[in-house]
PDB file of N, CA and C in Angstrom:
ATOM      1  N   UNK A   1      82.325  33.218 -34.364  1.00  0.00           N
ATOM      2  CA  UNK A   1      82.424  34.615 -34.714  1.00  0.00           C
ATOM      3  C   UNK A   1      83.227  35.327 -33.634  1.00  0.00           C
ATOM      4  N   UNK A   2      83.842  36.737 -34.061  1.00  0.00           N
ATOM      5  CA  UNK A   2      85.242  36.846 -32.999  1.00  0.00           C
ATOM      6  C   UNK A   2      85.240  38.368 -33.416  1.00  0.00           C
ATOM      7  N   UNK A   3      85.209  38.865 -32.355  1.00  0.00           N
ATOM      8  CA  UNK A   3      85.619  40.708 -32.658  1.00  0.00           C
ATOM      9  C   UNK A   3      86.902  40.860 -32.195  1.00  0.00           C
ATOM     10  N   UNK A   4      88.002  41.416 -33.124  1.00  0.00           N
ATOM     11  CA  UNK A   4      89.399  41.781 -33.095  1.00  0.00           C
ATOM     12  C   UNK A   4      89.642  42.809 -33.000  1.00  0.00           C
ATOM     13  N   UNK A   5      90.144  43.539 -32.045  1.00  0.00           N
ATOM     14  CA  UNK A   5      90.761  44.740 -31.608  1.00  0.00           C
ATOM     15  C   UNK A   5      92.112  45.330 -31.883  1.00  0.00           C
ATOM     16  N   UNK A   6      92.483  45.911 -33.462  1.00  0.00           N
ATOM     17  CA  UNK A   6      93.643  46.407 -33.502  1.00  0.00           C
ATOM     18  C   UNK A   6      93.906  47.918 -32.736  1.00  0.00           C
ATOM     19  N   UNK A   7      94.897  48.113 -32.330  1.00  0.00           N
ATOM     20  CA  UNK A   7      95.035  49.554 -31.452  1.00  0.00           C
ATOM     21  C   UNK A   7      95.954  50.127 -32.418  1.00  0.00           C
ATOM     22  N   UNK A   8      95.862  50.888 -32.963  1.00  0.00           N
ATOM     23  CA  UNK A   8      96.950  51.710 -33.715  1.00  0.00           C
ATOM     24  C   UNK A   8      98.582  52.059 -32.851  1.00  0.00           C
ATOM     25  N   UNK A   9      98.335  52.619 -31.432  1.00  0.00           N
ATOM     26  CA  UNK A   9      99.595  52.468 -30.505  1.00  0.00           C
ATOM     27  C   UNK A   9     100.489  51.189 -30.541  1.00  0.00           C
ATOM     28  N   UNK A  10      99.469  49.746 -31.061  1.00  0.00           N
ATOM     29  CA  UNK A  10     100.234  48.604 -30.954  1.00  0.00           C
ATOM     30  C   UNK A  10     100.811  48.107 -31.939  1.00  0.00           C
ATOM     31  N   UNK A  11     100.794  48.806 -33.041  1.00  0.00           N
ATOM     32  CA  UNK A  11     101.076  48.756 -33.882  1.00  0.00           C
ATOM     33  C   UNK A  11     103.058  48.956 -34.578  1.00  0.00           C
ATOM     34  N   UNK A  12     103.339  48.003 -34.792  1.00  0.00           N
ATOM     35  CA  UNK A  12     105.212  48.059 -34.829  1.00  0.00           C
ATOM     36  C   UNK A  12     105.408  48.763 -35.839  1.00  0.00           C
ATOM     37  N   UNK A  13     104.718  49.248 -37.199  1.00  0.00           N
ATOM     38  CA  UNK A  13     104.934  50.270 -38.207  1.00  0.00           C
ATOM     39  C   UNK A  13     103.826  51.434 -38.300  1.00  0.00           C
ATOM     40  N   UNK A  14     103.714  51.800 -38.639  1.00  0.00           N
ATOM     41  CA  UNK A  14     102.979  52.768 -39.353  1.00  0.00           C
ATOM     42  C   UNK A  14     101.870  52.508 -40.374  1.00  0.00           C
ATOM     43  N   UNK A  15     101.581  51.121 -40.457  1.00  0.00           N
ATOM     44  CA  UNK A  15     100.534  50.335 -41.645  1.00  0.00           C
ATOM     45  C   UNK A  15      99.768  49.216 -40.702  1.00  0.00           C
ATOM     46  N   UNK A  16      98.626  49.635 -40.276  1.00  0.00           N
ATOM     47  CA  UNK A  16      98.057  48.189 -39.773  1.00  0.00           C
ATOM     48  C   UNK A  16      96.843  47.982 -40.844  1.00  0.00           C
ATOM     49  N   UNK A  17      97.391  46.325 -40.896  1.00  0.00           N
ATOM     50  CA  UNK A  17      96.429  45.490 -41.714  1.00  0.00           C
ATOM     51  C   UNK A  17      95.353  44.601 -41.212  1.00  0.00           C
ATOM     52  N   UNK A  18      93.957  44.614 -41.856  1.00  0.00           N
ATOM     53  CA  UNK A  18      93.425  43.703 -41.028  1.00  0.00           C
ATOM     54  C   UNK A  18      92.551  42.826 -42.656  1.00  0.00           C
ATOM     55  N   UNK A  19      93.089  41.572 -42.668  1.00  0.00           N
ATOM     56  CA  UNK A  19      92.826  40.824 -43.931  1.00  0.00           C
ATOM     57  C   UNK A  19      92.116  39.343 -43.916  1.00  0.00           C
ATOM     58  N   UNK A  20      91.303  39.410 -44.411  1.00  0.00           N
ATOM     59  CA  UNK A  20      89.911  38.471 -44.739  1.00  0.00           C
ATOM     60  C   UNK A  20      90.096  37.644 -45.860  1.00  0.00           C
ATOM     61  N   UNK A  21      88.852  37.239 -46.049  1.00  0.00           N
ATOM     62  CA  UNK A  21      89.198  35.941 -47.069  1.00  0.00           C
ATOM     63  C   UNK A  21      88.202  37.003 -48.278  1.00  0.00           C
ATOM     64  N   UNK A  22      88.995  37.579 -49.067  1.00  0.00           N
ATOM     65  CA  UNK A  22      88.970  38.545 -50.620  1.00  0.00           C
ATOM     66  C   UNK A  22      88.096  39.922 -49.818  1.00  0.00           C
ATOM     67  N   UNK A  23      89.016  40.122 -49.055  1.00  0.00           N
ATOM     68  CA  UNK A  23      89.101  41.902 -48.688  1.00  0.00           C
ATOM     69  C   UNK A  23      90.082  41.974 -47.912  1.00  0.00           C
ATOM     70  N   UNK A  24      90.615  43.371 -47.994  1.00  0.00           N
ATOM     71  CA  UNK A  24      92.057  43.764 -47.020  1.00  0.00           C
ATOM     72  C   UNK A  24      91.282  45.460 -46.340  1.00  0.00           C
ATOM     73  N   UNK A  25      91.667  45.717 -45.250  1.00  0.00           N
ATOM     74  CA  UNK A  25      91.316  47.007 -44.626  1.00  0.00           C
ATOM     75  C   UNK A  25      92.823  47.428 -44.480  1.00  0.00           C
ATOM     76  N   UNK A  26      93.537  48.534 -44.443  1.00  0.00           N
ATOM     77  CA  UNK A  26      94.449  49.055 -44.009  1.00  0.00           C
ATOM     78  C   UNK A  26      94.556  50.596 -44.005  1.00  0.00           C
ATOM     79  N   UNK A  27      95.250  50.474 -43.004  1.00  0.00           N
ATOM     80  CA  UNK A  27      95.030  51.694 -42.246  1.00  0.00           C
ATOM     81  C   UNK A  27      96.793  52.565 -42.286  1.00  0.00           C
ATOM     82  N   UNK A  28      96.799  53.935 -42.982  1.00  0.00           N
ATOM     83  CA  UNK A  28      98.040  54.428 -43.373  1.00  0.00           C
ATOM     84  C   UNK A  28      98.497  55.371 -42.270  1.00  0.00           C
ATOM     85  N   UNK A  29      99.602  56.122 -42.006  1.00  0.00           N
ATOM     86  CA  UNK A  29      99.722  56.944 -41.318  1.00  0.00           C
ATOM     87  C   UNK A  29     101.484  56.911 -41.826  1.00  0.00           C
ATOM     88  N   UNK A  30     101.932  58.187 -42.689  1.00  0.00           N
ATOM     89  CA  UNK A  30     103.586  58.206 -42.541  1.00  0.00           C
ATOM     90  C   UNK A  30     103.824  59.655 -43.170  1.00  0.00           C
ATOM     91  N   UNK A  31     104.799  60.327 -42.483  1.00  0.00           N
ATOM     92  CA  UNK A  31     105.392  61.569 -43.249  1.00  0.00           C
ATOM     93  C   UNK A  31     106.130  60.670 -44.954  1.00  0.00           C
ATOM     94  N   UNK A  32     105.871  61.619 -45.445  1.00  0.00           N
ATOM     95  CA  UNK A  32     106.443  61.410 -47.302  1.00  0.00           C
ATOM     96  C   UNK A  32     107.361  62.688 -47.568  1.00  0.00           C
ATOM     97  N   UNK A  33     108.322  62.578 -47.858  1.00  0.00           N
ATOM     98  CA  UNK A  33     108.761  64.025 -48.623  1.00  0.00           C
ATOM     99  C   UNK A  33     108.056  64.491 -49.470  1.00  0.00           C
ATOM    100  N   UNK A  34     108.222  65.591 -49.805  1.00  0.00           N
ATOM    101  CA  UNK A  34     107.094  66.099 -50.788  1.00  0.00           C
ATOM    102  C   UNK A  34     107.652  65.853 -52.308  1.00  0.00           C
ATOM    103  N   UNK A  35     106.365  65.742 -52.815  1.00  0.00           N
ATOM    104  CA  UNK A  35     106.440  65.303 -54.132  1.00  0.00           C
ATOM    105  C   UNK A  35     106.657  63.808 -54.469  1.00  0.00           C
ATOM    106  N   UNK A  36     106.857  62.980 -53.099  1.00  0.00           N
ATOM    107  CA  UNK A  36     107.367  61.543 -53.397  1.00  0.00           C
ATOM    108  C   UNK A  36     106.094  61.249 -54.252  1.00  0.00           C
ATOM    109  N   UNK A  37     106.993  59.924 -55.248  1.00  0.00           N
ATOM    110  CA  UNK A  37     106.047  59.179 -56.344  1.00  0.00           C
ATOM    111  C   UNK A  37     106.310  57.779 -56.168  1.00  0.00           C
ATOM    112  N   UNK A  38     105.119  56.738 -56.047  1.00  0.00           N
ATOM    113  CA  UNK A  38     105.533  55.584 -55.915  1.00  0.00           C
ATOM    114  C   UNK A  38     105.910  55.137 -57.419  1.00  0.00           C
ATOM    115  N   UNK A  39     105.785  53.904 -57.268  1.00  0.00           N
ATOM    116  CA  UNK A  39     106.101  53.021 -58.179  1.00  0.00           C
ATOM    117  C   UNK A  39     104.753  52.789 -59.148  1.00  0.00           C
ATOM    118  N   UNK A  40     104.617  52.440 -60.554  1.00  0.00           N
ATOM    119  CA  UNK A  40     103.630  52.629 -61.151  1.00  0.00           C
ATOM    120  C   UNK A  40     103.033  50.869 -61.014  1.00  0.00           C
ATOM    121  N   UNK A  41     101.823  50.876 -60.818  1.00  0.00           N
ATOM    122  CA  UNK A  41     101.345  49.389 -60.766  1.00  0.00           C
ATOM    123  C   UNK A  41      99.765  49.287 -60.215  1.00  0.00           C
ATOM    124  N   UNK A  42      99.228  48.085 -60.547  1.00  0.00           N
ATOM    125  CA  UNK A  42      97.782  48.439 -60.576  1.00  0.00           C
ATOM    126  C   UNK A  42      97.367  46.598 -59.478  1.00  0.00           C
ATOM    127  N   UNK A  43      96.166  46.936 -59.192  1.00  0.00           N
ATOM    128  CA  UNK A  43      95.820  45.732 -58.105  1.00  0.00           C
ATOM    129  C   UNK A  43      95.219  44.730 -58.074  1.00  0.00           C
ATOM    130  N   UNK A  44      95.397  44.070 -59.843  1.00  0.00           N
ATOM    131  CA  UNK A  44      94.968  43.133 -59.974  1.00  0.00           C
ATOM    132  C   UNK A  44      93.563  42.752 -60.335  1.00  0.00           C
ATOM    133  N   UNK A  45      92.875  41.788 -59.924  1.00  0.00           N
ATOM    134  CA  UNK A  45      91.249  41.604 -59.939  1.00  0.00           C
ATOM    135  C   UNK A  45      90.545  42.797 -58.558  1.00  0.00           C
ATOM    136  N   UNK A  46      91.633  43.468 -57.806  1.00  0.00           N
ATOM    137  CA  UNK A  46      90.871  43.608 -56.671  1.00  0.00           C
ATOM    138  C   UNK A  46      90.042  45.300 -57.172  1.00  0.00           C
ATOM    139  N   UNK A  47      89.244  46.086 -56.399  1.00  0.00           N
ATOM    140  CA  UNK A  47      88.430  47.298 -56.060  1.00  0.00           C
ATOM    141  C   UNK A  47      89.413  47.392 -54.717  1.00  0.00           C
ATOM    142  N   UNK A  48      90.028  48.916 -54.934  1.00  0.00           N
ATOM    143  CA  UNK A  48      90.196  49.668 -54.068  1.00  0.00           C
ATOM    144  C   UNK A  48      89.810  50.666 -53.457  1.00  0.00           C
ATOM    145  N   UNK A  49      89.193  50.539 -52.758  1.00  0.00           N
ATOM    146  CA  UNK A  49      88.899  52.407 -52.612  1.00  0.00           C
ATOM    147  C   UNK A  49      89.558  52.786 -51.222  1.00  0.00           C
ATOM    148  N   UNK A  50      89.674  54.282 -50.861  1.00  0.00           N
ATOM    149  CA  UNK A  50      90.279  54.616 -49.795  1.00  0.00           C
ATOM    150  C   UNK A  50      89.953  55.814 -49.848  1.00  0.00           C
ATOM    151  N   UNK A  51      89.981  56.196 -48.195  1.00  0.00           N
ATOM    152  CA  UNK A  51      89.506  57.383 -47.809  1.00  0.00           C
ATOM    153  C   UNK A  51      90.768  58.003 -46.515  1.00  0.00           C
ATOM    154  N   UNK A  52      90.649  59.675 -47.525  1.00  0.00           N
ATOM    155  CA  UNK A  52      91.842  60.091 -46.664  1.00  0.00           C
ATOM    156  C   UNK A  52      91.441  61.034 -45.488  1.00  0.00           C
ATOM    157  N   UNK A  53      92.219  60.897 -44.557  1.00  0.00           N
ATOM    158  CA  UNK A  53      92.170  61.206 -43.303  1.00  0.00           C
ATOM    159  C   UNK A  53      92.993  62.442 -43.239  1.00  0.00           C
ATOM    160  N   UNK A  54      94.223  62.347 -43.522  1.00  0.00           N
ATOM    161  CA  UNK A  54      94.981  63.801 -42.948  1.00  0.00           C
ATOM    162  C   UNK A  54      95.560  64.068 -44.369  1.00  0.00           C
ATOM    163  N   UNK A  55      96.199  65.202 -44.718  1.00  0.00           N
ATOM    164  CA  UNK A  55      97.292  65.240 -45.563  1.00  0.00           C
ATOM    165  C   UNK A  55      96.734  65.487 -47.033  1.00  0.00           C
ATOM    166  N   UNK A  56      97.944  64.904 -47.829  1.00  0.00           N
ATOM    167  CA  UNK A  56      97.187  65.343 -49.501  1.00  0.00           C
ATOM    168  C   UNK A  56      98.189  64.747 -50.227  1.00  0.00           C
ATOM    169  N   UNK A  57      97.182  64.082 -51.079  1.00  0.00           N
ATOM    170  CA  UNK A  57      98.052  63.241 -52.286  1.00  0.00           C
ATOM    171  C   UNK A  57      97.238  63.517 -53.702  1.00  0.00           C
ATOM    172  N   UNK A  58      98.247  62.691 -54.531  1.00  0.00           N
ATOM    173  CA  UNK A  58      97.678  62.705 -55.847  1.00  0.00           C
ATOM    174  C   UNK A  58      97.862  61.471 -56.952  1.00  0.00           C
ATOM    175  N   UNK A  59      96.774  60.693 -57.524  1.00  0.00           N
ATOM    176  CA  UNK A  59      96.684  59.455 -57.883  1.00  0.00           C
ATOM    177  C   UNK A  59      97.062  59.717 -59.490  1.00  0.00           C
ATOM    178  N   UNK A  60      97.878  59.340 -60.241  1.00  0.00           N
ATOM    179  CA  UNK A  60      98.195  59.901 -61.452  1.00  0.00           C
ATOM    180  C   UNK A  60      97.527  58.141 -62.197  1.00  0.00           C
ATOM    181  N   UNK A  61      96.664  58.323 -63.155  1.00  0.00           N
ATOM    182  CA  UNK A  61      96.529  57.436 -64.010  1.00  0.00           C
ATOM    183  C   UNK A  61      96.508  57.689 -65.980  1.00  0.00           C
ATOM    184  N   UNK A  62      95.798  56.875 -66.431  1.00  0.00           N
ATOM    185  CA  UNK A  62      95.972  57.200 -67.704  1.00  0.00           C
ATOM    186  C   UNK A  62      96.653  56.931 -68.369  1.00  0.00           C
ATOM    187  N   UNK A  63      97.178  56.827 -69.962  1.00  0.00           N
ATOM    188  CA  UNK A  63      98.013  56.941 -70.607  1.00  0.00           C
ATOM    189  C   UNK A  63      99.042  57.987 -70.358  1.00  0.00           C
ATOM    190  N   UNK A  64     100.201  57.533 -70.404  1.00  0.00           N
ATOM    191  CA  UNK A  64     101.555  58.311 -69.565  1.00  0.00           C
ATOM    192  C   UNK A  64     101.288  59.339 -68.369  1.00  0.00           C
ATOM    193  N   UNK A  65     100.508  58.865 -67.439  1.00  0.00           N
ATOM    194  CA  UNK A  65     100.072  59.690 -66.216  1.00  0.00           C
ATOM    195  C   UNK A  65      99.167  60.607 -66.486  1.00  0.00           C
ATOM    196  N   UNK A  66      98.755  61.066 -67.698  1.00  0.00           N
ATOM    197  CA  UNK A  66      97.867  62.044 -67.990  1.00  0.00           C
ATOM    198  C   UNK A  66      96.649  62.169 -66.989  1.00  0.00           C
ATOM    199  N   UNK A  67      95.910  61.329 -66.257  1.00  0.00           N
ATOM    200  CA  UNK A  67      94.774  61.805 -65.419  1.00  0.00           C
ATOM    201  C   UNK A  67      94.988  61.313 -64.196  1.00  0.00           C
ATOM    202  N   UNK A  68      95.259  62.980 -63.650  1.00  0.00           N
ATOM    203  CA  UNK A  68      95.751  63.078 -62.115  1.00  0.00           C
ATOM    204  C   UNK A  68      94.338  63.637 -61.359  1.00  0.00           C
ATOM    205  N   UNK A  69      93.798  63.074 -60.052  1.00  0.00           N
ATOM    206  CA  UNK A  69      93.189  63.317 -59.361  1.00  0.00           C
ATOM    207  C   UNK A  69      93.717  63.872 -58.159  1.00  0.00           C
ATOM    208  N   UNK A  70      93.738  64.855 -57.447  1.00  0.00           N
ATOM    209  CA  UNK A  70      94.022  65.562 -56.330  1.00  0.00           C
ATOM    210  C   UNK A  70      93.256  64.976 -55.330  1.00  0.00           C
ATOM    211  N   UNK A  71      93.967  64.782 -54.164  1.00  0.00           N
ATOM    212  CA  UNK A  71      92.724  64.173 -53.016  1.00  0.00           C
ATOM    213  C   UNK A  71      93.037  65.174 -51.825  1.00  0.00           C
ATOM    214  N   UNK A  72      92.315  65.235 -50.887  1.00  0.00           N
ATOM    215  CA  UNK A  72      92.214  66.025 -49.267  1.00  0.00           C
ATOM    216  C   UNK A  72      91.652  65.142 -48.583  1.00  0.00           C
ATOM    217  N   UNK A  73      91.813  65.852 -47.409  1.00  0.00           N
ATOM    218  CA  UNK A  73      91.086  65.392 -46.621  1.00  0.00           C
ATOM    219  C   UNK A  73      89.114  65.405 -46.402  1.00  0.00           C
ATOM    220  N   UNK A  74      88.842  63.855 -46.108  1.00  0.00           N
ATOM    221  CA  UNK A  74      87.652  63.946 -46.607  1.00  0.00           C
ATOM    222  C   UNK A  74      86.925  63.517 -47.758  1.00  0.00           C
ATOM    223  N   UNK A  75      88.054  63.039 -49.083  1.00  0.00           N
ATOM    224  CA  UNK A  75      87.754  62.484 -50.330  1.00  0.00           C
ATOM    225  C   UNK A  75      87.857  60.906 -50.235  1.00  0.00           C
ATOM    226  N   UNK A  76      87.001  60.308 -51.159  1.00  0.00           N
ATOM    227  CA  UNK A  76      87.097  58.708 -50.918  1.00  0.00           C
ATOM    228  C   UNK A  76      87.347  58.340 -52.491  1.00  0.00           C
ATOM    229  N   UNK A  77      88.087  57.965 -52.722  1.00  0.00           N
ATOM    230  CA  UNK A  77      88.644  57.065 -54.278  1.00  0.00           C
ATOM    231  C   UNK A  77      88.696  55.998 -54.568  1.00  0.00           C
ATOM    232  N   UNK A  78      87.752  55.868 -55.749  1.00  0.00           N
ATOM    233  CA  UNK A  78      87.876  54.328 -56.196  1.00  0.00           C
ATOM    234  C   UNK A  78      89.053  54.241 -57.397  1.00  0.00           C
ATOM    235  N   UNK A  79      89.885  52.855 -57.118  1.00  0.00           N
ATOM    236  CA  UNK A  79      89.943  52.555 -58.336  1.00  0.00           C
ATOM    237  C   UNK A  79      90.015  51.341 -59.013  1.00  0.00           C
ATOM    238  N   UNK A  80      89.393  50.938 -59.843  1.00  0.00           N
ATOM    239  CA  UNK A  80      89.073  49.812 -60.389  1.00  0.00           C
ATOM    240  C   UNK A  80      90.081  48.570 -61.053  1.00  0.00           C
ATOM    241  N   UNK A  81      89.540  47.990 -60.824  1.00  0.00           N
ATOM    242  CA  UNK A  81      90.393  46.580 -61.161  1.00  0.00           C
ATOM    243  C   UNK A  81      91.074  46.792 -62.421  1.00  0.00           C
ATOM    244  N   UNK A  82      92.392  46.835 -62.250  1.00  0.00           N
ATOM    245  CA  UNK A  82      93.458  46.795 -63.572  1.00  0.00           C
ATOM    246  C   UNK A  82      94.073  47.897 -63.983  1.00  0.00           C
ATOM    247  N   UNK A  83      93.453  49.075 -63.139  1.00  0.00           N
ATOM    248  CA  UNK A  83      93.692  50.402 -63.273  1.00  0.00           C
ATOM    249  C   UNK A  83      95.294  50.593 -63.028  1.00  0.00           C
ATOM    250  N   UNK A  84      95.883  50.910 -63.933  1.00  0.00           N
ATOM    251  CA  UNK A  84      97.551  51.329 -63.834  1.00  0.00           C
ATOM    252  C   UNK A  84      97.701  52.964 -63.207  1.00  0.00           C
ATOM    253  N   UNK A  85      98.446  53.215 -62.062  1.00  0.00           N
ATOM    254  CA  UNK A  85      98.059  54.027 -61.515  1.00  0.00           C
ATOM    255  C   UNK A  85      99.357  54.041 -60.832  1.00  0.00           C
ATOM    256  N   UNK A  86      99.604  55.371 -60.074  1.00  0.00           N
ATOM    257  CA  UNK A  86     100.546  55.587 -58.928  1.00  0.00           C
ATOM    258  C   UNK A  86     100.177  56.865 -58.050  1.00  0.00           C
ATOM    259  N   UNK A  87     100.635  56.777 -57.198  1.00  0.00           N
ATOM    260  CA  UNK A  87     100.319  58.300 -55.724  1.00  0.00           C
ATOM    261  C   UNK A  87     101.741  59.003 -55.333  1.00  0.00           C
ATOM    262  N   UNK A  88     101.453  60.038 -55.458  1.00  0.00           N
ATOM    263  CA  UNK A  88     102.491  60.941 -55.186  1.00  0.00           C
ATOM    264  C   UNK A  88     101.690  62.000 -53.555  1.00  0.00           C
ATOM    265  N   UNK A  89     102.529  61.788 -52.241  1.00  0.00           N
ATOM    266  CA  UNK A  89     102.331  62.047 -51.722  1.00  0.00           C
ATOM    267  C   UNK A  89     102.627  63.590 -51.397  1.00  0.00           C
ATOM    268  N   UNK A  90     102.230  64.680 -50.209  1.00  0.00           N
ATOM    269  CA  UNK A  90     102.768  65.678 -49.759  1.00  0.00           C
ATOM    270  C   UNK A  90     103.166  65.316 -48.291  1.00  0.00           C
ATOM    271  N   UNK A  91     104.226  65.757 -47.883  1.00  0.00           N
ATOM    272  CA  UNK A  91     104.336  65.754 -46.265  1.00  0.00           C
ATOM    273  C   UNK A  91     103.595  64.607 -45.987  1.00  0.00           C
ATOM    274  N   UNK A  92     102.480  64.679 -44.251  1.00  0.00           N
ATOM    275  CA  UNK A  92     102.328  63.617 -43.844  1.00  0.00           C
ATOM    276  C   UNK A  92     100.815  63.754 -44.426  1.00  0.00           C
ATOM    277  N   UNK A  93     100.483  61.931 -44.291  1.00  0.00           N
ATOM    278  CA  UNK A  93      99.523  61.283 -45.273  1.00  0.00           C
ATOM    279  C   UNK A  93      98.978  60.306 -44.062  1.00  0.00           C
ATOM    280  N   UNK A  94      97.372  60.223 -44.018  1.00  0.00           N
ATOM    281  CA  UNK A  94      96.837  59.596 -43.071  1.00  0.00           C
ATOM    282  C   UNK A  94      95.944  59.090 -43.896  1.00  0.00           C
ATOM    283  N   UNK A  95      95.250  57.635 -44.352  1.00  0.00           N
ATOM    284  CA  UNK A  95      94.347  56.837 -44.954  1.00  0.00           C
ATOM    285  C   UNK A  95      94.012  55.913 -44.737  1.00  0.00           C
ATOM    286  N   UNK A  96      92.409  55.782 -45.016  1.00  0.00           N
ATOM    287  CA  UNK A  96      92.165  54.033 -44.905  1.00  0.00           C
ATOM    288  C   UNK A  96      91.088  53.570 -45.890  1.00  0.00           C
ATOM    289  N   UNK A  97      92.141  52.415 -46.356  1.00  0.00           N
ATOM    290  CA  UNK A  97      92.347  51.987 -47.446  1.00  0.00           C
ATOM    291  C   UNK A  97      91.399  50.221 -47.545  1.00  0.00           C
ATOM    292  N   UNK A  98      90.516  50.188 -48.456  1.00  0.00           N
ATOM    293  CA  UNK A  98      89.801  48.705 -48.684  1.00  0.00           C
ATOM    294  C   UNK A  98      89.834  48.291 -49.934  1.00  0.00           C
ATOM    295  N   UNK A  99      90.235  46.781 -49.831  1.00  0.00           N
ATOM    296  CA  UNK A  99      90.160  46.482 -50.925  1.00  0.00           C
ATOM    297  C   UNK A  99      89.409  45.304 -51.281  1.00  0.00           C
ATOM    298  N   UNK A 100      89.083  44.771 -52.128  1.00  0.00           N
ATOM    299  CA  UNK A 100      88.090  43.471 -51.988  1.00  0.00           C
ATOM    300  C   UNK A 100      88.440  42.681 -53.864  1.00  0.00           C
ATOM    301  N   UNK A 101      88.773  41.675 -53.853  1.00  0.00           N
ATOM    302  CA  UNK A 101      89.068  40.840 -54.549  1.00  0.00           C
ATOM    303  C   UNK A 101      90.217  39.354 -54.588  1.00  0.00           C
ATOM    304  N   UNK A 102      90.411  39.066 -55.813  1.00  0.00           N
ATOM    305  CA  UNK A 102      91.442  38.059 -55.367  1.00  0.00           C
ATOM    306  C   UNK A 102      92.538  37.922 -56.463  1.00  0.00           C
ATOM    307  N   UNK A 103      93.422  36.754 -56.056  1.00  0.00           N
ATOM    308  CA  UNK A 103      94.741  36.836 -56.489  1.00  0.00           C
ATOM    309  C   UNK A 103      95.546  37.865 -55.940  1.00  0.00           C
ATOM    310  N   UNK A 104      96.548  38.631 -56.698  1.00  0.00           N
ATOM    311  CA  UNK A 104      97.268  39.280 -56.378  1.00  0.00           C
ATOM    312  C   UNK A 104      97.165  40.875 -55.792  1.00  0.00           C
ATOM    313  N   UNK A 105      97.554  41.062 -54.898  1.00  0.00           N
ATOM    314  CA  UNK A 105      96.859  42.591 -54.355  1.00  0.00           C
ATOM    315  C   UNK A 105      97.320  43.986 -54.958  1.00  0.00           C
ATOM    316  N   UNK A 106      98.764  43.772 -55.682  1.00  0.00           N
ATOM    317  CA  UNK A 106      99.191  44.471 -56.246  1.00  0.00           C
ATOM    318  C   UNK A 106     100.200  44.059 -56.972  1.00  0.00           C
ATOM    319  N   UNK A 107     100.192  44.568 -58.116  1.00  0.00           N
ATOM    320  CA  UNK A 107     101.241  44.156 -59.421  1.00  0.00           C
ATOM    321  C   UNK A 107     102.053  45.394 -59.916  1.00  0.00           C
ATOM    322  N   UNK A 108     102.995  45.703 -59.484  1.00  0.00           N
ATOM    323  CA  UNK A 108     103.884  46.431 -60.483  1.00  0.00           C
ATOM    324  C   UNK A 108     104.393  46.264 -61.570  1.00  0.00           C
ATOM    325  N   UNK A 109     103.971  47.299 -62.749  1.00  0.00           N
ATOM    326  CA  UNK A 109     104.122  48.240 -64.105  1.00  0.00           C
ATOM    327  C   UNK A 109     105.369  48.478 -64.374  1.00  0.00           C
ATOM    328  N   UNK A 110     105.788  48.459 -65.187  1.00  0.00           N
ATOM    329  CA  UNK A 110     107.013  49.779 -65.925  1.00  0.00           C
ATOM    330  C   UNK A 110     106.369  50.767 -66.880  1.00  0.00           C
ATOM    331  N   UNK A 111     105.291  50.403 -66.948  1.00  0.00           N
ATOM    332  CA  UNK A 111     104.880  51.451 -68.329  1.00  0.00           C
ATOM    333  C   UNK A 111     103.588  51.716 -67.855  1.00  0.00           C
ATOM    334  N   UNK A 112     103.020  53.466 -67.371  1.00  0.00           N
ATOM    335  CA  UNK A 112     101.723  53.510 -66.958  1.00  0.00           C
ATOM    336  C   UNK A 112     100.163  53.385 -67.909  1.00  0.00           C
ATOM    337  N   UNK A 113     101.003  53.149 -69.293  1.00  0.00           N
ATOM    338  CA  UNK A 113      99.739  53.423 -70.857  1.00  0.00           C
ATOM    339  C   UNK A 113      99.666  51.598 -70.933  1.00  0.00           C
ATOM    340  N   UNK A 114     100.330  50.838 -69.825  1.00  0.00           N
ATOM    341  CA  UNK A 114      99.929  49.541 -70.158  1.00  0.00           C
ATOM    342  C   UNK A 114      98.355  48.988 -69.849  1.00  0.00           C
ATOM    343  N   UNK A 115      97.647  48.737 -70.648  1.00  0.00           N
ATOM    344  CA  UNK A 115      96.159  48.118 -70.678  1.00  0.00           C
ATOM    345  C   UNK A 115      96.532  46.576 -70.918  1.00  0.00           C
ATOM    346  N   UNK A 116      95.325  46.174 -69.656  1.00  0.00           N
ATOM    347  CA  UNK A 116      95.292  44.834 -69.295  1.00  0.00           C
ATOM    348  C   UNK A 116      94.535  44.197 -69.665  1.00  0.00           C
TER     349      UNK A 116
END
């Protein structure tokens, strides 16, 4: 058994990961232009949830994006295995992010009304 010490200062990007055998911890920190939208895609067999630290985003799911959740600081979000989904950030965005399952950690969509 082994306690690992990541330092965020030591960190060469802006994303430190710390990954297990069917869970991932990661830890966010990056300015976004506003309004940025990722890419639409969902995470497989895994449970995500994440809790935000600084900043403000918004998780658009549903059939053609229709159910958008607003997050702050202080909110924790699940979302469930297969869930087609994307985040549109504001300015800077601070989170940390768990996930727990297996296979693939994330799969990108072209179509957000796709059911799996």
């Amino acid at each position: 058994m082994a306690v690992k010490r990541f330092r965020g200062a030591d960190q060469p990007t802006n994303r430190s990961i710390v990954e297990g055998h069917r869970f991932t911890v990661t830890v966010v920190r990056f300015d976004a232009g506003s309004g940025r939208a990722g890419q639409w895609h969902h995470h497989g067999e895994h449970h995500l949830v994440a809790y935000i630290v600084a900043g403000t985003m918004q998780v658009e799911s549903g059939p053609g994006g229709s159910v958008v959740s607003h997050l702050e600081p202080g909110d924790l979000v699940h979302i469930e295995p297969h869930t087609v989904h994307r985040e549109r950030y504001q300015g800077h965005i601070e989170l940390v992010g768990f996930s727990s399952g297996s296979g693939l950690g994330r799969v990108d969509v072209g179509m957000p009304d796709l059911v799996l």
